[in-house]
C-alpha atoms as a PDB file:
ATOM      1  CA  UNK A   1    -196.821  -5.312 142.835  1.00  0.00           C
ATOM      2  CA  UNK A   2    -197.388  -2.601 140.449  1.00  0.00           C
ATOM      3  CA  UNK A   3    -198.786   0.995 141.500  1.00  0.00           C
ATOM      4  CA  UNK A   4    -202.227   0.281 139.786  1.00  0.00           C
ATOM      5  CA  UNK A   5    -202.733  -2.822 141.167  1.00  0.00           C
ATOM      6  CA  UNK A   6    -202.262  -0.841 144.848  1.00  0.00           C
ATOM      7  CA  UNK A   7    -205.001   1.586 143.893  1.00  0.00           C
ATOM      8  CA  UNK A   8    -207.322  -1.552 144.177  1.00  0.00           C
ATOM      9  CA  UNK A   9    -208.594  -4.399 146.689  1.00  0.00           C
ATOM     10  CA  UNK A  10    -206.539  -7.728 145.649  1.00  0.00           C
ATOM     11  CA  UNK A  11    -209.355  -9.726 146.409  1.00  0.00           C
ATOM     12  CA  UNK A  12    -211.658  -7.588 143.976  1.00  0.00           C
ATOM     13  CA  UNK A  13    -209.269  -8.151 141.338  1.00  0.00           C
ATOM     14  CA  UNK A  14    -208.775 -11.521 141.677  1.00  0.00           C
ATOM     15  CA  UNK A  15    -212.826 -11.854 140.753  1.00  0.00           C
ATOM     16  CA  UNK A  16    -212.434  -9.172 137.825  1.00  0.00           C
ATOM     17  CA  UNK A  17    -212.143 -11.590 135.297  1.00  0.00           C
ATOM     18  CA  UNK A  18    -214.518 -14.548 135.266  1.00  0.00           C
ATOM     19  CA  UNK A  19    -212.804 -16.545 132.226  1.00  0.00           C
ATOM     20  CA  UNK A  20    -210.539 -16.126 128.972  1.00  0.00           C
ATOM     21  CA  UNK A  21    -212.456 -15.939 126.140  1.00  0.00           C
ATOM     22  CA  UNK A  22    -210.834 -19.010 123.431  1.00  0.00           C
ATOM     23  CA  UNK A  23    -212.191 -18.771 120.285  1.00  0.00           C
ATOM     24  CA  UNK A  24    -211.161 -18.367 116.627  1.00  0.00           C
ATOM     25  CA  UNK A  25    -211.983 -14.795 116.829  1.00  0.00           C
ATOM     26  CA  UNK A  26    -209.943 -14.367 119.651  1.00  0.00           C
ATOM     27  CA  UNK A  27    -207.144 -16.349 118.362  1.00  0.00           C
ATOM     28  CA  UNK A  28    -207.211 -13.955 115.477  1.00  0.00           C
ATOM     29  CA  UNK A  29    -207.380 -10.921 117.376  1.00  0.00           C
ATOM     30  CA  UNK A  30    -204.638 -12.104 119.380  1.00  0.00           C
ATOM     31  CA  UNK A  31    -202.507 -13.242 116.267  1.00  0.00           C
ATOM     32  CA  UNK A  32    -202.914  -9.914 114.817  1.00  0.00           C
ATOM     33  CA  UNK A  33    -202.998  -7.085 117.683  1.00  0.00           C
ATOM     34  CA  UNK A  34    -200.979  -8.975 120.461  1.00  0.00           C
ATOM     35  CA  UNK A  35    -204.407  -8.491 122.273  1.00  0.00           C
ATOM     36  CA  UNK A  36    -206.059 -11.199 124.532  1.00  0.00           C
ATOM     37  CA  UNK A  37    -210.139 -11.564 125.275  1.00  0.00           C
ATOM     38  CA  UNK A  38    -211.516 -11.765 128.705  1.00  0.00           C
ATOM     39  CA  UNK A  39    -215.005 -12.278 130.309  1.00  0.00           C
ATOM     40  CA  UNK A  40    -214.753 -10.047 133.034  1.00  0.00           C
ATOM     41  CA  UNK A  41    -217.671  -8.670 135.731  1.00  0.00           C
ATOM     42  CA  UNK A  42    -220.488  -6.497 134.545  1.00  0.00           C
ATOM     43  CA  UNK A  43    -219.902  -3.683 136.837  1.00  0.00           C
ATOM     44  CA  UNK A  44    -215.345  -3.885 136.238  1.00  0.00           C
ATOM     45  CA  UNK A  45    -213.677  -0.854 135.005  1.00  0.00           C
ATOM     46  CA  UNK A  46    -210.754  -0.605 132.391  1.00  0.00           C
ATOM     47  CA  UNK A  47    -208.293   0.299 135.641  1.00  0.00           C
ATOM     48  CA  UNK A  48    -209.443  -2.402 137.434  1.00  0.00           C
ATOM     49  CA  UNK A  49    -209.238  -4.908 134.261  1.00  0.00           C
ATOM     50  CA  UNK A  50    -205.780  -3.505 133.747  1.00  0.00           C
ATOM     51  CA  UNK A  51    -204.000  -3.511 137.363  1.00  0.00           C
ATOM     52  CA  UNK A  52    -206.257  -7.654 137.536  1.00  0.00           C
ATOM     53  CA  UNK A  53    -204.421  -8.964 134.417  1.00  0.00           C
ATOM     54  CA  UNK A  54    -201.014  -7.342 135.511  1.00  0.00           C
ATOM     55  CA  UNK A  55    -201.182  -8.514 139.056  1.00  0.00           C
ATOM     56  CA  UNK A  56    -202.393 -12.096 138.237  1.00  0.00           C
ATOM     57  CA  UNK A  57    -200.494 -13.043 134.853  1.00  0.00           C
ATOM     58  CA  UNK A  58    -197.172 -10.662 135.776  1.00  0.00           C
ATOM     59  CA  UNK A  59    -197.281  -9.035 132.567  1.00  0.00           C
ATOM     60  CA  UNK A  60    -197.260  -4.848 131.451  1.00  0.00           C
ATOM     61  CA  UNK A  61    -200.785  -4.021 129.711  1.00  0.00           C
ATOM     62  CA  UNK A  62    -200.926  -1.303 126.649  1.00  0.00           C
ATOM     63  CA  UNK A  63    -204.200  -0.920 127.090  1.00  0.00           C
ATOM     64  CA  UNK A  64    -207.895  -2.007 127.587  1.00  0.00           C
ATOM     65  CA  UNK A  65    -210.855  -1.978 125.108  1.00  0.00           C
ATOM     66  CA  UNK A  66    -214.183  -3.009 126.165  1.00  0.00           C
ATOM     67  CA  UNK A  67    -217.625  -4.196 124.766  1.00  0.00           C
ATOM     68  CA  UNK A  68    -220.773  -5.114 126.314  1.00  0.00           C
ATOM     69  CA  UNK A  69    -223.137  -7.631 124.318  1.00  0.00           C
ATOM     70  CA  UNK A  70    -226.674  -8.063 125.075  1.00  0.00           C
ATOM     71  CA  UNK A  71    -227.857 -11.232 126.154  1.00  0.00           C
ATOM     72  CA  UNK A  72    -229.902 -13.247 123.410  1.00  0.00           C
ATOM     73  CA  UNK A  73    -233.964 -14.256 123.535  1.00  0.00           C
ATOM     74  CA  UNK A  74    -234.094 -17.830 122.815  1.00  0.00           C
ATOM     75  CA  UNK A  75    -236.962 -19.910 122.845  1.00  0.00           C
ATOM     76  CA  UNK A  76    -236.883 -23.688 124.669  1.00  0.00           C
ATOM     77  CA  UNK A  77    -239.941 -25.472 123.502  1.00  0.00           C
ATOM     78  CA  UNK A  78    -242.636 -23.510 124.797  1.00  0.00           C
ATOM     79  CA  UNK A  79    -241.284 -21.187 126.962  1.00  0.00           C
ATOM     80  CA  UNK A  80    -238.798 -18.007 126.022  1.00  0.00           C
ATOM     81  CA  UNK A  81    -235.596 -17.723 127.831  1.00  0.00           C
ATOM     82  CA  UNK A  82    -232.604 -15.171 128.043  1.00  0.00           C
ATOM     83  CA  UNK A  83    -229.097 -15.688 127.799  1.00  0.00           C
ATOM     84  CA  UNK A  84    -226.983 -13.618 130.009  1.00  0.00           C
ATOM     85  CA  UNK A  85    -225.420 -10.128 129.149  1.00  0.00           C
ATOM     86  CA  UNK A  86    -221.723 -10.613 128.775  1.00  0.00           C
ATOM     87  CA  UNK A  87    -218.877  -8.045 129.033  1.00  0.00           C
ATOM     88  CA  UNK A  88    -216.130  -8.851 127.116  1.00  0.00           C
ATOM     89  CA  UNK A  89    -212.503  -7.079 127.835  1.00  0.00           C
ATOM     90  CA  UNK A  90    -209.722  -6.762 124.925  1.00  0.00           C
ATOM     91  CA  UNK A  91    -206.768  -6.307 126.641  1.00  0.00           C
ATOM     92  CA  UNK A  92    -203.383  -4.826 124.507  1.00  0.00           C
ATOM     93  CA  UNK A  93    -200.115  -6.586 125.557  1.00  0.00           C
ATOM     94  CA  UNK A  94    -196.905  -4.748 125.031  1.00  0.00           C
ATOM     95  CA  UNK A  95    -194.524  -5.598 122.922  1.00  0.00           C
ATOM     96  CA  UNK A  96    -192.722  -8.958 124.128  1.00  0.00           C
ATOM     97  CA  UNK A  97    -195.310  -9.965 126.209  1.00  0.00           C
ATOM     98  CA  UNK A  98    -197.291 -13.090 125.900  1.00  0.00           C
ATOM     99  CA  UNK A  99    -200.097 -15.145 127.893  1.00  0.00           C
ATOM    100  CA  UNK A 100    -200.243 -18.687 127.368  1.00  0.00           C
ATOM    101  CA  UNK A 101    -203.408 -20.466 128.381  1.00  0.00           C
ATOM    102  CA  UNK A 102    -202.751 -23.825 127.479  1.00  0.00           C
ATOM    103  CA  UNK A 103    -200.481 -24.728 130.390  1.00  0.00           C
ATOM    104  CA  UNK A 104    -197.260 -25.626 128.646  1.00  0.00           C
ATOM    105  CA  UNK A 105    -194.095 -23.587 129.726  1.00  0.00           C
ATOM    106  CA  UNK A 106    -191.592 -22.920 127.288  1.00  0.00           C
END
């Protein structure tokens, strides 16, 4: 366990990040920056995202870049609908490290 990831609640980090973000911009960002994207919770801070991705993937984190994107009005039919807001987590690997999300080990 590392000293960040003490700091914190384990069971708050363990809800930090909702989902990996797999797309081709991700894939690129990834390919290019050793960086990968996260969905993580609206109210998460970069120490938390940090000490969740080291604790639950056992790997060391150069650091944590985030964005928030504003939900979307789109219009079904008649009626006019929102799509979520979304907070979206680039996370720096060092160098060596790797995350692989398609379940093969090598």
């Amino acid at each position: 366990m590392t000293a960040a990831s003490k700091k914190f609640d384990e069971g708050r980090l363990m809800k930090v990040l909702v989902e990996p973000i797999v797309s081709e911009k991700a894939t690129h960002v990834a390919d290019k920056t050793n960086a990968v994207t996260f969905k993580v919770l609206q109210d998460a801070t970069k120490p938390e995202i940090k000490a969740a991705v080291e604790l639950m993937f056992k790997v060391e984190v150069k650091g944590v870049s985030v964005v928030n994107i504003k939900g979307k009005v789109k219009k079904f039919g008649r009626s006019i609908g929102r799509r979520d807001n979304i907070r979206k987590a680039y996370v720096r690997l060092a160098a060596g490290q790797e995350l692989n999300f398609s379940g093969e080990t090598a």
